[in-house]
C-alpha atoms as a PDB file:
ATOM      1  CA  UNK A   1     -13.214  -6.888   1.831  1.00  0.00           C
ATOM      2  CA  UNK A   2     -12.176  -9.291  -1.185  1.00  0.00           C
ATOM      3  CA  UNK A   3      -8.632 -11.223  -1.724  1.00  0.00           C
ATOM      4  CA  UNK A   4      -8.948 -14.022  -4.137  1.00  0.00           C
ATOM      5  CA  UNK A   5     -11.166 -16.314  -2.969  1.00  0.00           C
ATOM      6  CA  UNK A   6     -11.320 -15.179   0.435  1.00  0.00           C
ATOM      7  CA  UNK A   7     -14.367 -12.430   1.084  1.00  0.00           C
ATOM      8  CA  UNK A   8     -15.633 -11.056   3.912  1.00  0.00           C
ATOM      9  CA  UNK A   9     -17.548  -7.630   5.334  1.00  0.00           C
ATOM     10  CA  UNK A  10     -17.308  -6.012   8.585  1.00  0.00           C
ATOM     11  CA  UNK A  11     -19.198  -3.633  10.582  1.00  0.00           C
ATOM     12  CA  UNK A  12     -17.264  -0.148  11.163  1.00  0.00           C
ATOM     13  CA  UNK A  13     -17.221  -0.732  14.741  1.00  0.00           C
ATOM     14  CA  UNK A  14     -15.117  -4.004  13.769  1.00  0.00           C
ATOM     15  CA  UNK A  15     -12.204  -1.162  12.648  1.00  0.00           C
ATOM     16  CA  UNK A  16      -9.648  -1.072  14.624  1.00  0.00           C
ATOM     17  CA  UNK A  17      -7.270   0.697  12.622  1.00  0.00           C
ATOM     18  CA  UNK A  18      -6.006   1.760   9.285  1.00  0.00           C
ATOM     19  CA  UNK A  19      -2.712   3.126   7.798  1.00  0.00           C
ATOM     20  CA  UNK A  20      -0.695   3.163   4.975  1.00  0.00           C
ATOM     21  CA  UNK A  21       3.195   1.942   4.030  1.00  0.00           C
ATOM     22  CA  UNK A  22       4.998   2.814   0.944  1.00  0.00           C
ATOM     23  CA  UNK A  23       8.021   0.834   0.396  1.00  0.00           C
ATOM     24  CA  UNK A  24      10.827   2.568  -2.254  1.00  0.00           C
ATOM     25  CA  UNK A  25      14.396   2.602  -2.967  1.00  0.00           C
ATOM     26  CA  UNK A  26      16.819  -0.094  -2.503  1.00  0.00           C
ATOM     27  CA  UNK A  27      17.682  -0.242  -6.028  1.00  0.00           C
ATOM     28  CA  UNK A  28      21.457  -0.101  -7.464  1.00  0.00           C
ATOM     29  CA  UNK A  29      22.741   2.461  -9.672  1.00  0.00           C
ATOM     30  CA  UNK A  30      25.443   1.142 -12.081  1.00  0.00           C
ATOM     31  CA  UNK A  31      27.487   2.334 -14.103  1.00  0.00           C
ATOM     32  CA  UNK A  32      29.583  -0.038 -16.509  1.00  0.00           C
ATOM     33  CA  UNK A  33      27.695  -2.250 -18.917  1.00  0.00           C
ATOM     34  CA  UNK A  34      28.573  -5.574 -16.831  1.00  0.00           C
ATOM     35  CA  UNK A  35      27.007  -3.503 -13.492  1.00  0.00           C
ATOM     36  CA  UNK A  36      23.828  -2.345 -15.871  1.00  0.00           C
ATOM     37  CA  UNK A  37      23.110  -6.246 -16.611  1.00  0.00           C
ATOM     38  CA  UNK A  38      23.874  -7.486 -13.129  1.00  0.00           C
ATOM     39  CA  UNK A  39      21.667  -4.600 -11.342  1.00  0.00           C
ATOM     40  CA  UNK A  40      18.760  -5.028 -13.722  1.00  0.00           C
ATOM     41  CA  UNK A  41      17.427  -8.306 -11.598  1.00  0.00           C
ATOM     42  CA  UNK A  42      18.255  -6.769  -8.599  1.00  0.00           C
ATOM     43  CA  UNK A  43      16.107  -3.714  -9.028  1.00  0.00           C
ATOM     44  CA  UNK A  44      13.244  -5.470 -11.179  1.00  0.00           C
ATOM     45  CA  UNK A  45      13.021  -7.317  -8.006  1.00  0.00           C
ATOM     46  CA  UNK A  46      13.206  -4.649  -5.532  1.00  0.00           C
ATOM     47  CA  UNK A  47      10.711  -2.877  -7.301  1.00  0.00           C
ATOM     48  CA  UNK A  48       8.355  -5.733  -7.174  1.00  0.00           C
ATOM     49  CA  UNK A  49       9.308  -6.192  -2.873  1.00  0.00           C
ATOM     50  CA  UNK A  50       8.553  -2.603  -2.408  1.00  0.00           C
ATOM     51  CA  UNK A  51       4.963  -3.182  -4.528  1.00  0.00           C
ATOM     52  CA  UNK A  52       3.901  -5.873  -2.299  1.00  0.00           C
ATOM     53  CA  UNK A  53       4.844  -4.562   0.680  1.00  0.00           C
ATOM     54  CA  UNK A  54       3.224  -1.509  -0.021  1.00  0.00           C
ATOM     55  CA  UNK A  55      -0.857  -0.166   0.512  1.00  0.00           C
ATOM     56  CA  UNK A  56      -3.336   0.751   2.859  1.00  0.00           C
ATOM     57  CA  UNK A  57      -3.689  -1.723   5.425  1.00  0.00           C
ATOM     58  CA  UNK A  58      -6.764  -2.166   7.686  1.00  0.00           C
ATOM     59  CA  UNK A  59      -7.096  -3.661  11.058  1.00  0.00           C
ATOM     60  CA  UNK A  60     -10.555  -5.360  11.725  1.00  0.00           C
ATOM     61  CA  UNK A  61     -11.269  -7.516  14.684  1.00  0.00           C
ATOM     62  CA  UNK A  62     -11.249 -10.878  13.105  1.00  0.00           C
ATOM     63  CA  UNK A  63      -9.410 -13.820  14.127  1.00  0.00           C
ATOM     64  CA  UNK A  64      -8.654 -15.613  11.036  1.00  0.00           C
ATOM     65  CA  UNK A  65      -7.717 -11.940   9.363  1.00  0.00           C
ATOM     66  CA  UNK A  66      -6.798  -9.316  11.248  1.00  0.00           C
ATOM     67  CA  UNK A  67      -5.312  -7.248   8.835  1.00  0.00           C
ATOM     68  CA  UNK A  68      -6.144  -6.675   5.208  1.00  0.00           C
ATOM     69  CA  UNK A  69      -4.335  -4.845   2.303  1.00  0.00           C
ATOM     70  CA  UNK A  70      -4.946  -2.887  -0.235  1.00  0.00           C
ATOM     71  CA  UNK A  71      -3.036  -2.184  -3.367  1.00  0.00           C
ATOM     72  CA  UNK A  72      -2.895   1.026  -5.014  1.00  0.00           C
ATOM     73  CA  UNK A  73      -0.939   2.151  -8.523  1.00  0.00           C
ATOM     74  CA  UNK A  74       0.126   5.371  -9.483  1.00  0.00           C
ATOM     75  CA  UNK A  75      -2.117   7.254 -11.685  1.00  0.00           C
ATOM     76  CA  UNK A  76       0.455   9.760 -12.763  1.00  0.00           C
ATOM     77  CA  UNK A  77       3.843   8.167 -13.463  1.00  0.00           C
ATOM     78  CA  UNK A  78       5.119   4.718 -12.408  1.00  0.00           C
ATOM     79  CA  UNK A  79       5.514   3.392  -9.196  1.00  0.00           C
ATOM     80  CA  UNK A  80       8.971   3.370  -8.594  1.00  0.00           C
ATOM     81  CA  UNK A  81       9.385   6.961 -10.335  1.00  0.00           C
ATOM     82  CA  UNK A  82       9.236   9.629  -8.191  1.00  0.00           C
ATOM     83  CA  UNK A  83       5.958  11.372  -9.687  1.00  0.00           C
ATOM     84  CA  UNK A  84       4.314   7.941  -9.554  1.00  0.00           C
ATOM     85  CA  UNK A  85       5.391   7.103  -5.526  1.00  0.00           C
ATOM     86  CA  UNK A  86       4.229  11.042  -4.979  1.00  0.00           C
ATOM     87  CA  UNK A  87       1.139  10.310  -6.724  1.00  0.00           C
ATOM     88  CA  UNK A  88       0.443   6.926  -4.996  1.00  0.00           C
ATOM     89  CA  UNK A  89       1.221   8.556  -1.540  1.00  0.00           C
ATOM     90  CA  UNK A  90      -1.422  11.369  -2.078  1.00  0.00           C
ATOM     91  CA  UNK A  91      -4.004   8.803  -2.720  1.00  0.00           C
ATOM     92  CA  UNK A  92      -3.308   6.739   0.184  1.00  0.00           C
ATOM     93  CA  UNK A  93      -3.411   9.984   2.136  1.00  0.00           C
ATOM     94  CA  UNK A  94      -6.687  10.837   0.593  1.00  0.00           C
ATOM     95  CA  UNK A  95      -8.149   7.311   1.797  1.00  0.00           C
ATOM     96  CA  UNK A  96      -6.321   7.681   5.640  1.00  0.00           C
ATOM     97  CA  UNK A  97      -8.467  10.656   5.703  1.00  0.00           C
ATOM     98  CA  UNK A  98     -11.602   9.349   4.271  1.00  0.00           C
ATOM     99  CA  UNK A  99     -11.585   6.511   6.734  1.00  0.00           C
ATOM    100  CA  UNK A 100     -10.736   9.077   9.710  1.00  0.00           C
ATOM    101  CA  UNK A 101     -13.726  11.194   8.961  1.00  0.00           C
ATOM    102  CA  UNK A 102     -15.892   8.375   8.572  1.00  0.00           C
ATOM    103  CA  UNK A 103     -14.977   5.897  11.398  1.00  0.00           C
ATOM    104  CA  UNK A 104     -14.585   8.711  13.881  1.00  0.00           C
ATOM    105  CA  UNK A 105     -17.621  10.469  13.024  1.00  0.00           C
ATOM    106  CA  UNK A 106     -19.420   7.012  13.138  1.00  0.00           C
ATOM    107  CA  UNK A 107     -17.651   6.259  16.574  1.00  0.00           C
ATOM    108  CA  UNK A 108     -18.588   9.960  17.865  1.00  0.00           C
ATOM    109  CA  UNK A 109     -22.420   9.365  17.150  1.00  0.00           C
ATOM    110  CA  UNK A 110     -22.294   6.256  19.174  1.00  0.00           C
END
């Protein structure tokens, strides 16, 4: 695993878990041209809370880090469009699987 300066690799029996979070929504829908301007922070921001707050997280037994995240964008369509949070959700699907046929066939064979 790799976050800015900080790097580090782990065994797969050092798993402990895995899942993913997709933040969305929150953002105001105005109407009038004074709402427009006023919502326009708002959501830019929102958009950029839900970013961070979103990924595929892993659990590892590590004091100093016990949980790391990873980002993923939206191949198809933008993130906070609904074709781009579909297509970011299948992917971190995809990799909740991967890492549940790996780590529990690695776990099985032990």
């Amino acid at each position: 695993m790799e976050n800015g300066r900080r790097k580090k690799a782990y065994k797969f029996s050092d798993v402990k878990g895995w899942r993913y979070h997709l933040a969305n929504g929150g953002e105001i829908v105005a109407l009038d041209m004074i709402g427009m301007l006023g919502s326009k922070g708002h959501n830019n921001l929102t958009r950029l809370k839900n970013f961070e707050n979103s990924g595929f997280f892993i659990q590892v037994k590590d004091i100093e880090c016990p949980e790391w995240q990873i980002k993923f964008y939206p191949r198809k369509g933008r993130f906070h469009h609904e074709r781009g949070i579909r297509d970011t959700e299948m992917q971190l699907k995809k990799w909740c699987e991967i890492f549940d046929q790996t780590l529990n066939k690695s776990t099985a064979t032990q």
